[in-house]
Protein backbone atom coordinates (compact mmCIF):
# COMPACT_ATOMS: atom_id res chain seq x y z
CA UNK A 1 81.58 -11.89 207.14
CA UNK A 2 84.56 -13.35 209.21
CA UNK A 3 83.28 -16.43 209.47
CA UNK A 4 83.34 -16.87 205.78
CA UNK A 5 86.92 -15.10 205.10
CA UNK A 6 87.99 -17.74 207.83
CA UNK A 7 86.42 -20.34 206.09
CA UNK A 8 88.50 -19.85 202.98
CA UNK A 9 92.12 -19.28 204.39
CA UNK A 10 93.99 -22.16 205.76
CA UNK A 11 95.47 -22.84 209.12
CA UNK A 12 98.73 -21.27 209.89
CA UNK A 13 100.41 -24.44 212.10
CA UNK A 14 104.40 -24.62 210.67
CA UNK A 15 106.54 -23.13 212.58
CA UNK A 16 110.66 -22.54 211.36
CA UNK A 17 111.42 -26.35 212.37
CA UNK A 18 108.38 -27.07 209.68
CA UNK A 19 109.04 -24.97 206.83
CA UNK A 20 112.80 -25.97 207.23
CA UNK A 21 111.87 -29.55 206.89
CA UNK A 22 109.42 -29.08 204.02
CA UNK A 23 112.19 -26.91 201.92
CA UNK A 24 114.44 -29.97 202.60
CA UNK A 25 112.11 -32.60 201.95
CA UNK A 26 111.69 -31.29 198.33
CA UNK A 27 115.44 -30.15 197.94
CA UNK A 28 117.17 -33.12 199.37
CA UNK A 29 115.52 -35.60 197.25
CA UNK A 30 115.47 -37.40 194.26
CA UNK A 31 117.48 -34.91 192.66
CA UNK A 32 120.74 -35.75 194.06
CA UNK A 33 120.09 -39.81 193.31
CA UNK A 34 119.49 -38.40 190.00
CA UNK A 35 120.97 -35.02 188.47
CA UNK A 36 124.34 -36.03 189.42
CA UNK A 37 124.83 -38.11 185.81
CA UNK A 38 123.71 -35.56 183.45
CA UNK A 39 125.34 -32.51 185.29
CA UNK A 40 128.55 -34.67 185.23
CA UNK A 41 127.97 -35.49 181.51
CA UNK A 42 127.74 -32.05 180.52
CA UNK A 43 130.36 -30.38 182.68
CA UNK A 44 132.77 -33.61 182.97
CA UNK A 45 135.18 -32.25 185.28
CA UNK A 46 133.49 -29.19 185.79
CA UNK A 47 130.95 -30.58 187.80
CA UNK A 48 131.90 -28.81 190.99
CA UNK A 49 132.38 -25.20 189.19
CA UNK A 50 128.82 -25.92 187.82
CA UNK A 51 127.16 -27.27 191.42
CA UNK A 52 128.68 -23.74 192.12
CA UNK A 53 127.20 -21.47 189.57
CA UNK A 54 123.97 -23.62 190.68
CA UNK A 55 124.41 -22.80 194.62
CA UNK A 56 124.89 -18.97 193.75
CA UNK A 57 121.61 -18.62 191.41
CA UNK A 58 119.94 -20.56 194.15
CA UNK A 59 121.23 -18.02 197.14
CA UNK A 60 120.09 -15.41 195.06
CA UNK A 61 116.90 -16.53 194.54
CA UNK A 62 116.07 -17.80 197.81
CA UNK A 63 117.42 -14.17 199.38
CA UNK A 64 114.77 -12.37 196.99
CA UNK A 65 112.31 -14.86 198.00
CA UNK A 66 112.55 -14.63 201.82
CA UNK A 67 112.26 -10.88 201.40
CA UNK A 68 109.04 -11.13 199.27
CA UNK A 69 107.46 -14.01 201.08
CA UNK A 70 108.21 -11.91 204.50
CA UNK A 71 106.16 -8.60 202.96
CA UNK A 72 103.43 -11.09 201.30
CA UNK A 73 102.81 -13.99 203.63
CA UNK A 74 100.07 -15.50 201.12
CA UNK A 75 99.53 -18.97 199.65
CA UNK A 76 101.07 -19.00 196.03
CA UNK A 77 104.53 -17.63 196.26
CA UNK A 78 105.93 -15.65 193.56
CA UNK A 79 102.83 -15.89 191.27
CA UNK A 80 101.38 -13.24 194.45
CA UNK A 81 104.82 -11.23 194.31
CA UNK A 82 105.18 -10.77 190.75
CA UNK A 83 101.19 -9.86 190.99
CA UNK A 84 101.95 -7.57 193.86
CA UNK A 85 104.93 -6.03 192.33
CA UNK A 86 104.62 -6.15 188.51
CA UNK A 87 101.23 -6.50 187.47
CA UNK A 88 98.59 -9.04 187.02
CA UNK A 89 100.04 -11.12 183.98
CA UNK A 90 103.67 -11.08 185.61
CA UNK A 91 102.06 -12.82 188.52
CA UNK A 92 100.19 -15.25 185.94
CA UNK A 93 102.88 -16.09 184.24
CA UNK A 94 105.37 -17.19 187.30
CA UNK A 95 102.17 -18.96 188.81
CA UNK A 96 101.66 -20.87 185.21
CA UNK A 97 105.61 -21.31 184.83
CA UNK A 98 105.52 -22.80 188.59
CA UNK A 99 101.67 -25.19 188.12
CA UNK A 100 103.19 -27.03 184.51
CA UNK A 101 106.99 -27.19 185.40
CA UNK A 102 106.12 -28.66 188.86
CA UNK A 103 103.67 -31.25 187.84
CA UNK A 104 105.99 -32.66 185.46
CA UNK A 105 108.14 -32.69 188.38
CA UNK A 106 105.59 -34.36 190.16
CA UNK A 107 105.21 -37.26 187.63
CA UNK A 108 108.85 -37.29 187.48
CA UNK A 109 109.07 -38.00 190.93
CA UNK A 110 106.33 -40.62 191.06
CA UNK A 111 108.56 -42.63 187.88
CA UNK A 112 111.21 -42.70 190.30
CA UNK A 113 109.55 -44.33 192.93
CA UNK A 114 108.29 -46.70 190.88
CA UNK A 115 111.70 -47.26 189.08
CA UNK A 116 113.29 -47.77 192.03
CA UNK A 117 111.16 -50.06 194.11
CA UNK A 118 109.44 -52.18 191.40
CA UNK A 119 111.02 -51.72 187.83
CA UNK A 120 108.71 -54.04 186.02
CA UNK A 121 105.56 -52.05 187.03
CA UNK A 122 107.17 -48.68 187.43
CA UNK A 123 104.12 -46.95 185.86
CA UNK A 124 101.44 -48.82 189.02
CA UNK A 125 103.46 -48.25 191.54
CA UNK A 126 103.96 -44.59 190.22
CA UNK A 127 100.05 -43.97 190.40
CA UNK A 128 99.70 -45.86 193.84
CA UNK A 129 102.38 -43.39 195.33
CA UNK A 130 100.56 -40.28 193.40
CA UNK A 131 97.29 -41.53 194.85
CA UNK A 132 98.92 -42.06 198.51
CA UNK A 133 100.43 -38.81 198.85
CA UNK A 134 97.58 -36.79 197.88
CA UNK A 135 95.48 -38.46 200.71
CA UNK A 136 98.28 -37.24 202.98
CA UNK A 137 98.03 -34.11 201.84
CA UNK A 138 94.38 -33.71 201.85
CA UNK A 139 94.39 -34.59 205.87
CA UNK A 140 95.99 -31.36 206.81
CA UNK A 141 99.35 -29.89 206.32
CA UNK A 142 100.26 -31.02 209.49
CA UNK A 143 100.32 -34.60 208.66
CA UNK A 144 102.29 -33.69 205.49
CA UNK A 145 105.11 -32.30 207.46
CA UNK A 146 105.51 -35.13 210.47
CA UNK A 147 106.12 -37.44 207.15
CA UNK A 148 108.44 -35.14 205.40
CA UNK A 149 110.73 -35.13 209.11
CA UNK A 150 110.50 -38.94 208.85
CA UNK A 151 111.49 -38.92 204.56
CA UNK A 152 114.11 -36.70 205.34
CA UNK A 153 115.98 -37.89 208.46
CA UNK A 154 115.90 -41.13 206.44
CA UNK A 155 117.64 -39.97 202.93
CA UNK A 156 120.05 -38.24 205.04
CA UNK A 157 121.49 -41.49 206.88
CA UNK A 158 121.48 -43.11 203.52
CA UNK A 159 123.40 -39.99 202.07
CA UNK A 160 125.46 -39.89 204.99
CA UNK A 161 126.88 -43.72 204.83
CA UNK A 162 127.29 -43.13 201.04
CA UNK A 163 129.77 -40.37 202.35
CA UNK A 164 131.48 -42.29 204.34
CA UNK A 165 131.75 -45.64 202.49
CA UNK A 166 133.13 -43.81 199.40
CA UNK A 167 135.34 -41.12 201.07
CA UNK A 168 137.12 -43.74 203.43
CA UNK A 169 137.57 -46.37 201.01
CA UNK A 170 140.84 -47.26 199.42
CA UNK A 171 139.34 -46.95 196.27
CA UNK A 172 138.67 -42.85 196.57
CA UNK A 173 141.66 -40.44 194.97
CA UNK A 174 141.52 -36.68 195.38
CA UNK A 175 143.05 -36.65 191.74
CA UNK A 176 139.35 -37.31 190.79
CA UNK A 177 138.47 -34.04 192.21
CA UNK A 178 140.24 -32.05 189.51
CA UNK A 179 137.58 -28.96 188.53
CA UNK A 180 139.09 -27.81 185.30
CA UNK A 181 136.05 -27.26 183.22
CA UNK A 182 136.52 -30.49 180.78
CA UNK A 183 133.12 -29.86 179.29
CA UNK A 184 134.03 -26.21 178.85
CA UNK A 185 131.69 -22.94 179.76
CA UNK A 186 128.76 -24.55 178.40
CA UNK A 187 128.80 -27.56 179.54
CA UNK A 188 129.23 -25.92 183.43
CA UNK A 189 126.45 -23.64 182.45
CA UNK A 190 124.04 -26.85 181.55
CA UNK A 191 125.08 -28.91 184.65
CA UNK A 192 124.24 -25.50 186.88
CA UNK A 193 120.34 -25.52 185.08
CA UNK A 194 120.11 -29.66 185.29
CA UNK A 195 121.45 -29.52 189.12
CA UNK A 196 119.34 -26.15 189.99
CA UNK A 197 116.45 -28.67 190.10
CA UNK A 198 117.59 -30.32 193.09
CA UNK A 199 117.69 -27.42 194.59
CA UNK A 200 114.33 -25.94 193.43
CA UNK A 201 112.74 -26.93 196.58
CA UNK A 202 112.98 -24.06 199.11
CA UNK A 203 110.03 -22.95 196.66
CA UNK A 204 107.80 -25.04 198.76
CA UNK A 205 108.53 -22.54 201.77
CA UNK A 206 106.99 -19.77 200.19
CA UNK A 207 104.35 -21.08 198.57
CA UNK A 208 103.25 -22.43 202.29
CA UNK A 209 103.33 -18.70 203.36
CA UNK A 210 99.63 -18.24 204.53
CA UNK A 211 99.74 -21.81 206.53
CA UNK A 212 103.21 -20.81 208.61
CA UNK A 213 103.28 -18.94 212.10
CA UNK A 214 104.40 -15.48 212.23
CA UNK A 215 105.50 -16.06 208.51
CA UNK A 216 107.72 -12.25 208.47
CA UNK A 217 110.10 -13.70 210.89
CA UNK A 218 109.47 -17.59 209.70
CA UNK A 219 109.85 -17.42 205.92
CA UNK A 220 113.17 -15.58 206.08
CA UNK A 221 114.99 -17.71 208.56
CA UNK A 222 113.63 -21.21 207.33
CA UNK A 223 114.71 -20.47 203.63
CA UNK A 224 118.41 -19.34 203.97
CA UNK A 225 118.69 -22.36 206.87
CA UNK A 226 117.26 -25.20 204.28
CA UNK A 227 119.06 -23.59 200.91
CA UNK A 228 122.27 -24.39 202.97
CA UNK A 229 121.58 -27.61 204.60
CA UNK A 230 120.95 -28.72 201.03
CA UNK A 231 124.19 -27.00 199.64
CA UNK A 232 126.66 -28.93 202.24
CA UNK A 233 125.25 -32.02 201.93
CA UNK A 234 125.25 -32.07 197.79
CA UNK A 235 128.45 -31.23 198.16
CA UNK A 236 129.46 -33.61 200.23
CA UNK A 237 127.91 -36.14 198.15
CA UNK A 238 129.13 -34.59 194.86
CA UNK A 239 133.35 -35.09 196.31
CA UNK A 240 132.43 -38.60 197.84
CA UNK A 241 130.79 -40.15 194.66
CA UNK A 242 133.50 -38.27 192.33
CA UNK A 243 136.69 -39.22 194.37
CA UNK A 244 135.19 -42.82 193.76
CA UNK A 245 133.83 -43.05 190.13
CA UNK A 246 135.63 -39.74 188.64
CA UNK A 247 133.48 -37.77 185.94
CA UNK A 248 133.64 -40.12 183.51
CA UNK A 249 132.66 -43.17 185.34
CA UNK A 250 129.67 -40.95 187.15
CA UNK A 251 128.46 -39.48 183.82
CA UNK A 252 127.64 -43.03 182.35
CA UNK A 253 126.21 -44.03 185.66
CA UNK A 254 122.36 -45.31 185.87
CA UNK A 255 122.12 -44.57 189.48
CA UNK A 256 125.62 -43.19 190.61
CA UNK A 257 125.49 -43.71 194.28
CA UNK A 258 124.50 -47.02 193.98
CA UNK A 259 127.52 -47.67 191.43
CA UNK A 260 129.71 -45.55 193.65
CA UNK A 261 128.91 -47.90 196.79
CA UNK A 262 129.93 -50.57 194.58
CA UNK A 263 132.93 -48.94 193.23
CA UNK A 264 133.97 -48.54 196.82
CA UNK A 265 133.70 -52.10 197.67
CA UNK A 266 130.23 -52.25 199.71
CA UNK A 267 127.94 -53.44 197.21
CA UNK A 268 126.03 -54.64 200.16
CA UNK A 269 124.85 -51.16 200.78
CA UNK A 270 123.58 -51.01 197.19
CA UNK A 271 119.85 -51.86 197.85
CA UNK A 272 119.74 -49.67 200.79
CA UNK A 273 120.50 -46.90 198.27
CA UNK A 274 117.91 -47.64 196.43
CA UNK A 275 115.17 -47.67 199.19
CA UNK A 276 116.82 -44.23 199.93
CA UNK A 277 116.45 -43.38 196.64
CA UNK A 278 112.83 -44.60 196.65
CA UNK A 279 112.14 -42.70 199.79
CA UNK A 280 113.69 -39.58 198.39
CA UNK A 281 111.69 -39.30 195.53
CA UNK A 282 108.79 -40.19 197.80
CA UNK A 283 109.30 -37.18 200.11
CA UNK A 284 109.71 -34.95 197.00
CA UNK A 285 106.23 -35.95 195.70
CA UNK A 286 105.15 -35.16 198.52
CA UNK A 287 106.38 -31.46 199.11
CA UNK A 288 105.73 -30.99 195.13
CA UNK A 289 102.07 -31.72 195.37
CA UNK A 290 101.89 -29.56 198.77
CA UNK A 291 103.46 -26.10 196.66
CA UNK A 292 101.71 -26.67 193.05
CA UNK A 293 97.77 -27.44 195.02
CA UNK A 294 98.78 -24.00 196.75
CA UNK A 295 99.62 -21.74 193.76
CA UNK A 296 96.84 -23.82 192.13
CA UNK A 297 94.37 -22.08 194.65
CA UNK A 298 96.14 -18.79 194.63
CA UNK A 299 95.51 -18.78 190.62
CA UNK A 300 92.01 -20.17 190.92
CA UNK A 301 91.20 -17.47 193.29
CA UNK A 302 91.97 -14.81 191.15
CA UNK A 303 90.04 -16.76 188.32
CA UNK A 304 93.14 -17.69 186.44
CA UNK A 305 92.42 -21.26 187.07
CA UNK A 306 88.75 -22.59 187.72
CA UNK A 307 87.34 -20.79 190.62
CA UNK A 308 85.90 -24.32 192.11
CA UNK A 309 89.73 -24.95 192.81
CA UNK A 310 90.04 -21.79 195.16
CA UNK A 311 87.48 -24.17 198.01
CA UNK A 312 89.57 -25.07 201.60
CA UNK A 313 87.94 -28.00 203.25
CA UNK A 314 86.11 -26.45 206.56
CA UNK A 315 87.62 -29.35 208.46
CA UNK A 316 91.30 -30.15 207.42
CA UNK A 317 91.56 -26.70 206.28
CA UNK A 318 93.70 -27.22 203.11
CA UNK A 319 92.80 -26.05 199.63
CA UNK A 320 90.85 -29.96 198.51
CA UNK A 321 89.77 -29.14 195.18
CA UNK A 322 93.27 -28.23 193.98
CA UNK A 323 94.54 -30.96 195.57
CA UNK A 324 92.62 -33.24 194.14
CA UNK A 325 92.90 -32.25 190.91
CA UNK A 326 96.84 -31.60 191.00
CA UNK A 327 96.98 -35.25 192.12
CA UNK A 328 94.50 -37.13 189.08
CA UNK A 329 96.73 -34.68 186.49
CA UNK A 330 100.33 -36.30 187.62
CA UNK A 331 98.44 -39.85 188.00
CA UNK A 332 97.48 -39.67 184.42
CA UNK A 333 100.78 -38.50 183.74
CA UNK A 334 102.85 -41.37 185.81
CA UNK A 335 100.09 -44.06 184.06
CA UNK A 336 101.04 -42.84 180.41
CA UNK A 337 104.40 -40.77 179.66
CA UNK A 338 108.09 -41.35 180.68
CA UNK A 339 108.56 -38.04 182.11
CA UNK A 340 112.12 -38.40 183.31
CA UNK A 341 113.64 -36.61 181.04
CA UNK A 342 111.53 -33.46 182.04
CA UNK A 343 114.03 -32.44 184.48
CA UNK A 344 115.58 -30.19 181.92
CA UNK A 345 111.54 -29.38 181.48
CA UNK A 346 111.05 -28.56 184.97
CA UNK A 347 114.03 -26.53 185.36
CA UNK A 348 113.09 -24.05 182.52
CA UNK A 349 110.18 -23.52 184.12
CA UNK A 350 111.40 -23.00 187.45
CA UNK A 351 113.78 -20.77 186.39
CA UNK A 352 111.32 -18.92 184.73
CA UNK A 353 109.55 -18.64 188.19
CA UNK A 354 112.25 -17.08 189.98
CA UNK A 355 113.45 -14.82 187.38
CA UNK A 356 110.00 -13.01 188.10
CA UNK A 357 110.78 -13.72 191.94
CA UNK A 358 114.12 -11.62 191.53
CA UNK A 359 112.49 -8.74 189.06
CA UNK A 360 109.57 -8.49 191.63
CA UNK A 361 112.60 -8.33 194.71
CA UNK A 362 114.39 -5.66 192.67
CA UNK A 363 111.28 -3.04 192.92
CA UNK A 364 111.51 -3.52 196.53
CA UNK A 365 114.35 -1.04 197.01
CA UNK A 366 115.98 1.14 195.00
CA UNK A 367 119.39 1.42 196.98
CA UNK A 368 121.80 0.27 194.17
CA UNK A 369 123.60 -2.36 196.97
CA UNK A 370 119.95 -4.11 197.52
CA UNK A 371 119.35 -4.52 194.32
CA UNK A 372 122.54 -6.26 193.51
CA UNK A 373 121.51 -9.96 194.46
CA UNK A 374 118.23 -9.85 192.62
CA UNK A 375 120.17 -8.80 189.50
CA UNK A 376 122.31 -11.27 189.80
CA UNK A 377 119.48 -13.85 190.64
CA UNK A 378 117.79 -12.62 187.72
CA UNK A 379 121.29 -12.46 184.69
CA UNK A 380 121.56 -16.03 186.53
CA UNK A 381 117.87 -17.36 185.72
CA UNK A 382 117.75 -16.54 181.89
CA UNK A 383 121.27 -17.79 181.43
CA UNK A 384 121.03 -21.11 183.23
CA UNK A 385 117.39 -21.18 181.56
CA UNK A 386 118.70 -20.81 177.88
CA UNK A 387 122.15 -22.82 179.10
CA UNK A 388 119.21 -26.23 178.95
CA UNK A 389 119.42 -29.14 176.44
CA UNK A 390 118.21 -27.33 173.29
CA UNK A 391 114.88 -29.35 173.52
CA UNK A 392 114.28 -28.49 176.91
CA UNK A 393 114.33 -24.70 176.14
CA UNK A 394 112.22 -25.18 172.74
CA UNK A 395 109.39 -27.05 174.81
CA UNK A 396 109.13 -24.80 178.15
CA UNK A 397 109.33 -21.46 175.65
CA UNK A 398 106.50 -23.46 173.72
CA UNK A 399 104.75 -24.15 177.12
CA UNK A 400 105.44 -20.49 178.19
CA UNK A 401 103.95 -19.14 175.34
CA UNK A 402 100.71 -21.44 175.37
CA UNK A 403 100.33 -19.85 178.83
CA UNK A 404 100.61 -16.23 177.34
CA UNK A 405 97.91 -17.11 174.43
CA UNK A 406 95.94 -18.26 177.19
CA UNK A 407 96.40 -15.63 179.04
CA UNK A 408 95.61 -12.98 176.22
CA UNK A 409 92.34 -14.76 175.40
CA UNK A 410 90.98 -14.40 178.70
CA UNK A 411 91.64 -10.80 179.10
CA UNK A 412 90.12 -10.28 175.64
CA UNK A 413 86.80 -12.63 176.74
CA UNK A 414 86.76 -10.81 180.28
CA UNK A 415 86.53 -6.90 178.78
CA UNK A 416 84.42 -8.10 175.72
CA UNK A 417 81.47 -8.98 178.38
CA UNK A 418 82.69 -6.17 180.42
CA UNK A 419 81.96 -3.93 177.48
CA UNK A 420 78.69 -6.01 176.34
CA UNK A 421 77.37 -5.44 180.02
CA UNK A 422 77.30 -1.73 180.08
């Protein structure tokens, strides 16, 4: 009997260094070469006020998280929480919220790459990255995370000189800075839900909870620690690239820190943007595949998913099956759509996520002063959710409710044969 529970958990090998890197490999990535010209567009100069509001929701949500993921150290994150806590379809319904708002985040990612180091075959080299990673991934977690250290201490030189160059160049004026809300509440609102998803990533932490080392003290201190490495340096690179290109300038931007190396007079350090920006989205991919195979095998083993996908190699010790399969759904996604603009997507979904995260965090206590940052957490989800590009909010409710329907037909299939059994 313990051989074969064994056989179906994975290997708990990250310790706090690890998770902290992971959580920062997925935040500190693509996002910030990316989300900066849409957030500015919407907020204009309120793009500080609305990295901000996005910070806050984000604090919130990684607070609620680190207490759950400290009580339930499981693969699967919040889909086990909001099980745990709520109820069987709460649990479903974060897990499905986190599986198809991820893996468009996934192909996302994979666009990037290709956009960024080939542009005239942006689709292959998309696959060929999708199809790289998951071999990573399917050689042990371990492997996954010496890679991420490498991704990461790489973006952040590249991040770092774009700090520099722009801040100490003659070209940068504090005047820029101004955060009157030009694009008014809304427009704040929007740029906190588009810039939330760069800062989604501290997810990936959770989700890893059965595979970290003494995850009750782990979980809590690697979450808090990667949430706010992430926060200083967006905000670092959020003044630099604004003192340089102003709101204006940085909402009409096709890759703003590339144009804001320019616009500070080093357009030799252009292309090594771009390979940053490559490696970035590279080291996101990676961490996104890593958190939506694991909630795809927490779902599969409660038969929410197929039950083949619940299988952990006896070797490598990682859930395969779900790799596998998360990996040949974003390939066929990177080979056929243009799923950049599913950022505003993703971030309805993810939102959705934690909002269950926060109610689940709320039932934990019922001292009125603990519940106060999952309520805010919560008020801050469905308001930055419904705060989306109206198209964005239309297709993840539409996506939500498929997973609802879906949901609702299985219970109904499940006690039918129940009842035609006895």
């Amino acid at each position: 009997m313990t051989g074969s529970s064994s056989a179906s958990e994975l290997r708990r090998t990250l310790g706090v260094g690890d998770a902290v890197v992971i959580g920062l490999g997925s935040m500190v990535g693509a996002g910030i070469f990316a989300a900066l010209a849409p957030a500015a567009r919407a907020a204009g100069s309120g793009l500080l006020l609305g990295l901000a509001v996005a910070a806050v929701v984000a604090y919130c949500n990684a607070t609620s998280s680190a207490r759950l993921a400290a009580l339930y150290p499981a693969s699967g994150g919040t889909y086990v929480y909001g099980r745990e806590r709520l109820g069987e379809f709460w649990g479903y319904l974060a897990g499905w919220s986190f599986v198809v708002g991820k893996t468009a985040s996934c192909a996302a990612m994979a666009l990037t790459v290709g956009a960024y180091v080939w542009p005239g075959q942006a689709h292959a080299v998309a696959v060929a990255a999708v199809v790289a990673l998951t071999a990573v991934n399917y050689g042990g977690v371990q492997k996954s995370a010496w890679l991420t250290r490498a991704i990461v201490a790489v973006v952040l030189a590249v991040l770092a000189c774009v700090v520099v160059v722009c801040l100490g160049s003659a070209e940068s004026d504090a005047g820029r800075l101004d955060v009157g809300a030009s694009g008014g509440v809304g427009g704040v609102l929007q740029a906190a839900g588009l810039l939330f998803f760069a800062f989604a990533g501290y997810a990936r932490i959770a989700t890893l909870g059965e595979e970290v080392r003494d995850p009750a003290r782990t979980i809590p201190r690697a979450i808090p620690l990667a949430l706010g490495i992430a926060l200083v340096v967006y905000a670092c690179v959020a003044v630099a690239v604004l003192s340089v290109l102003g709101s204006g300038a940085l909402g009409d931007a096709s890759a703003p820190l590339a144009d804001a190396v320019r616009a500070a007079g080093v357009p030799g350090l252009a292309p090594v943007v771009r390979v940053g920006a490559a490696v970035a989205a590279l080291g996101s991919l990676l961490a996104l595949i890593l958190g939506v195979s694991r909630t795809t095998l927490a779902m599969a083993r409660d038969r929410h998913l197929p039950g083949a996908l619940a299988a952990v190699h006896p070797r490598f010790q990682v859930p395969h099956r779900a790799e596998l399969a998360v990996g040949a759904v974003v390939a066929v996604l990177a080979a056929t759509v243009d799923v950049r603009g599913a950022i505003g997507f993703s971030s309805f979904g993810v939102l959705a996520y934690y909002a269950v995260a926060n109610a689940s965090a709320w039932t934990l206590d019922s001292k009125p002063t603990a519940r106060v940052v999952p309520a805010l957490g919560l008020l801050g989800c469905v308001v930055l959710a419904f705060s989306l590009p109206g198209l964005s909010v239309v297709a993840g409710a539409g996506v939500l409710a498929v997973g609802v329907v879906a949901y609702g037909v299985r219970r109904w299939v499940v006690e039918r044969s129940g009842g035609l059994g006895q």
